[in-house]
C-alpha atoms as a PDB file:
ATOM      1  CA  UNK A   1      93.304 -74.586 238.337  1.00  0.00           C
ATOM      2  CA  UNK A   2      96.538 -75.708 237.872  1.00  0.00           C
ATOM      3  CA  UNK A   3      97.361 -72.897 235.508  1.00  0.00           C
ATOM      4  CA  UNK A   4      96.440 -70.518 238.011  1.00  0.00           C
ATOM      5  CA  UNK A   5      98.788 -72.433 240.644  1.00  0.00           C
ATOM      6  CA  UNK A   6     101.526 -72.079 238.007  1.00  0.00           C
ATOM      7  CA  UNK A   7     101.276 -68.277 237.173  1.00  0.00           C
ATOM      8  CA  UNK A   8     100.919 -67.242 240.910  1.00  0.00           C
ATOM      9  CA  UNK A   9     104.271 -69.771 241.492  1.00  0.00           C
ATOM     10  CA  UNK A  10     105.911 -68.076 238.543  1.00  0.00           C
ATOM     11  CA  UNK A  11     104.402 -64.478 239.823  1.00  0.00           C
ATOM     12  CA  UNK A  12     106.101 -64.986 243.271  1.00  0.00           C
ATOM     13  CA  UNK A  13     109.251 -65.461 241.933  1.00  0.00           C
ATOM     14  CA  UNK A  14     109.206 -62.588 240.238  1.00  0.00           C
ATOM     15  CA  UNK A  15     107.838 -60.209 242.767  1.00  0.00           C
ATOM     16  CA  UNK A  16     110.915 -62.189 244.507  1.00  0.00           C
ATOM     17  CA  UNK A  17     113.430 -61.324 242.242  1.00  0.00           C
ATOM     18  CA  UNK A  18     112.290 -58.176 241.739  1.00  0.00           C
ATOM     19  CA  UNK A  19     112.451 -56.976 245.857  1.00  0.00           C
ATOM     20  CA  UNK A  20     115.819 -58.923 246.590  1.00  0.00           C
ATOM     21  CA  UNK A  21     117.926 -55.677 245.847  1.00  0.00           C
ATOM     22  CA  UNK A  22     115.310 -53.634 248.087  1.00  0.00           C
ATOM     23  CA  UNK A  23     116.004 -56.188 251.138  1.00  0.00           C
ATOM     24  CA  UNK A  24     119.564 -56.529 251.107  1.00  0.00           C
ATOM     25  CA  UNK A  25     120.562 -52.477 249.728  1.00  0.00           C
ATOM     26  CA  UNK A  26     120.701 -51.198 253.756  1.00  0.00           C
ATOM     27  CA  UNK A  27     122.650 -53.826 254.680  1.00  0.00           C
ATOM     28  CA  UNK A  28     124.906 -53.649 251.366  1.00  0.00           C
ATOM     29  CA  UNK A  29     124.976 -49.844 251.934  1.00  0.00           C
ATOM     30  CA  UNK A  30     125.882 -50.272 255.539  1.00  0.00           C
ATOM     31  CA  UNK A  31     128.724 -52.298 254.979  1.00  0.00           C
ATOM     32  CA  UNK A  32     130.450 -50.006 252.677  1.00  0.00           C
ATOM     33  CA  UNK A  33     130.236 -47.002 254.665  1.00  0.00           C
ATOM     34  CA  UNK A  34     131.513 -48.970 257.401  1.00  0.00           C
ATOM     35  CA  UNK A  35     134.359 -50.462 255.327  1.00  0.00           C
ATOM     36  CA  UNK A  36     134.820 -46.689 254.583  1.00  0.00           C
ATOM     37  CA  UNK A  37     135.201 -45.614 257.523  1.00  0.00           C
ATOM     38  CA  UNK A  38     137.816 -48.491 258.810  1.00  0.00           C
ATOM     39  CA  UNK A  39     140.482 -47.476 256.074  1.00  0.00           C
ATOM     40  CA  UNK A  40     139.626 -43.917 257.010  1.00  0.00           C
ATOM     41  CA  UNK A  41     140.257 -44.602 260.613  1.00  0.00           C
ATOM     42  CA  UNK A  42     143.640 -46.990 259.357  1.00  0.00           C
ATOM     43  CA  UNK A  43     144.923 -43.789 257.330  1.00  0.00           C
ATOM     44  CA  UNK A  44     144.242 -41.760 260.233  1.00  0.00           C
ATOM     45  CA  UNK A  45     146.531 -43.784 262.313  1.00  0.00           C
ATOM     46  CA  UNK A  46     149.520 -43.946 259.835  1.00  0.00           C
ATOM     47  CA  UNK A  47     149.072 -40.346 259.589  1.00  0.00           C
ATOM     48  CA  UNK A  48     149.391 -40.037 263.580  1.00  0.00           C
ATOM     49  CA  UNK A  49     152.237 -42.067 263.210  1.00  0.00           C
ATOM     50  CA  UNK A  50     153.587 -39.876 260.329  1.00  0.00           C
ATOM     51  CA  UNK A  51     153.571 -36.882 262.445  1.00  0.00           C
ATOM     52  CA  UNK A  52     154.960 -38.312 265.636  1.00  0.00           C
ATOM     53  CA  UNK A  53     157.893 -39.953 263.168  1.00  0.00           C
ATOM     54  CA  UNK A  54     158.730 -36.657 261.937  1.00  0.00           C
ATOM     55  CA  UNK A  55     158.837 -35.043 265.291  1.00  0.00           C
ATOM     56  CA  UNK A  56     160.947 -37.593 266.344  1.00  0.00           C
ATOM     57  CA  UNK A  57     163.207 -36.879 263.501  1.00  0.00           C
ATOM     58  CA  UNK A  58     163.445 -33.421 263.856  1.00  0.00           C
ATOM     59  CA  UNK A  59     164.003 -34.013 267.909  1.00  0.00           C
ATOM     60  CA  UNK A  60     167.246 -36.271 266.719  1.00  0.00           C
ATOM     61  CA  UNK A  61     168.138 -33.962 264.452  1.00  0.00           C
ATOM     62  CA  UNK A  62     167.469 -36.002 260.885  1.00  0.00           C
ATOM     63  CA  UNK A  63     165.068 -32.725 259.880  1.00  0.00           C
ATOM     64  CA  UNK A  64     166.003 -29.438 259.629  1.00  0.00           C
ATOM     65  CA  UNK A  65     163.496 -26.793 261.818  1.00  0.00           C
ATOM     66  CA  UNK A  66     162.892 -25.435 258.000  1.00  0.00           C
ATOM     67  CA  UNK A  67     162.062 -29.127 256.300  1.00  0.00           C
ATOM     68  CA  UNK A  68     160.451 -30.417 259.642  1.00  0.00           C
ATOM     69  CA  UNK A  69     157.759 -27.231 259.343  1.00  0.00           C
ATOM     70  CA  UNK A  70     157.040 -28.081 255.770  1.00  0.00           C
ATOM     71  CA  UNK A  71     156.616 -31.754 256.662  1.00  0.00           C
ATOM     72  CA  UNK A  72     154.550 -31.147 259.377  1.00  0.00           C
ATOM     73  CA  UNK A  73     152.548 -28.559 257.819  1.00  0.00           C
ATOM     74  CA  UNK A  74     151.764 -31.171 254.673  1.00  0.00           C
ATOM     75  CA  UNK A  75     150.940 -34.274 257.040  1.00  0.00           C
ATOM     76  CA  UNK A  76     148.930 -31.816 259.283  1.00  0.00           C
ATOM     77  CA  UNK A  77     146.998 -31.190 256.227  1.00  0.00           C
ATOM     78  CA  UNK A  78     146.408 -34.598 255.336  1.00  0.00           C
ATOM     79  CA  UNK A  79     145.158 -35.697 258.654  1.00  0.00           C
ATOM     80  CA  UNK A  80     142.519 -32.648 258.823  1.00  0.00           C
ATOM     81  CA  UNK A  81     141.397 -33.863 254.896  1.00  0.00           C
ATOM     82  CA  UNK A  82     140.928 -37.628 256.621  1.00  0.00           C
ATOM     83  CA  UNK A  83     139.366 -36.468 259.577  1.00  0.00           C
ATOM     84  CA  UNK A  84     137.065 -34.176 257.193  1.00  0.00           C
ATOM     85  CA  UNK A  85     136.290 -37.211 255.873  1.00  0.00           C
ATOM     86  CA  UNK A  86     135.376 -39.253 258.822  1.00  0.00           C
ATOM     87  CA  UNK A  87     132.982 -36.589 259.921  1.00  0.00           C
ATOM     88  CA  UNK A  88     131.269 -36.467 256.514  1.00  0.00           C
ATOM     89  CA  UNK A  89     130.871 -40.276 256.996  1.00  0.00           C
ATOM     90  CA  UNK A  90     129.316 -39.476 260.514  1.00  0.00           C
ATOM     91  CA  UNK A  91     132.376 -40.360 262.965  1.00  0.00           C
ATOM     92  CA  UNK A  92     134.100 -37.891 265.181  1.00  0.00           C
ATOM     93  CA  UNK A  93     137.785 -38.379 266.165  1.00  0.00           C
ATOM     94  CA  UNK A  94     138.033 -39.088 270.109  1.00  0.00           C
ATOM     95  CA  UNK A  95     140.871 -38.255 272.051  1.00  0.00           C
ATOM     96  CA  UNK A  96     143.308 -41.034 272.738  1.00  0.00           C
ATOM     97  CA  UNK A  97     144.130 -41.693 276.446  1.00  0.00           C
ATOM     98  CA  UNK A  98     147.744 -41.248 276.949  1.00  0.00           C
END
């Protein structure tokens, strides 16, 4: 009897060990797409702020009309890639209230 007690205690804990990845992978899973998506969203918003910096700078005069489209035209590009991104990842950019 005692046996038996033994190999169900030592069958548990393996039937334990053996589900732990299964009960923590959604959570585990969860947290990196939503670590994802929070440097996503954090590159977003330096590459807002890119933009509006180099519209300031061509407003002041620091860029050229000619360097300021190529500029723009690049960071434009990047934001689209990151906002790609988010939506892949199941986000969708919201307007900002200005």
């Amino acid at each position: 009897m005692l046996a038996f007690i033994a190999i169900l205690a030592v069958l548990a804990v393996v039937v334990w060990l053996i589900i732990g990845p299964l009960r923590e992978g959604p959570t585990g899973e969860q947290d990196r797409a939503q670590a994802e998506i929070e440097v996503l969203e954090t590159a977003k918003e330096a590459k807002y702020l890119e933009i509006r910096d180099a519209e300031m700078e061509l407003r002041t005069g620091k860029l050229s009309q000619e360097d300021w489209n190529e500029v723009d035209r690049q960071l434009r590009r990047e934001a689209v890639s990151i906002l790609r991104e988010l939506e892949a990842l199941g986000v969708r950019d919201q307007p900002e209230d200005r």
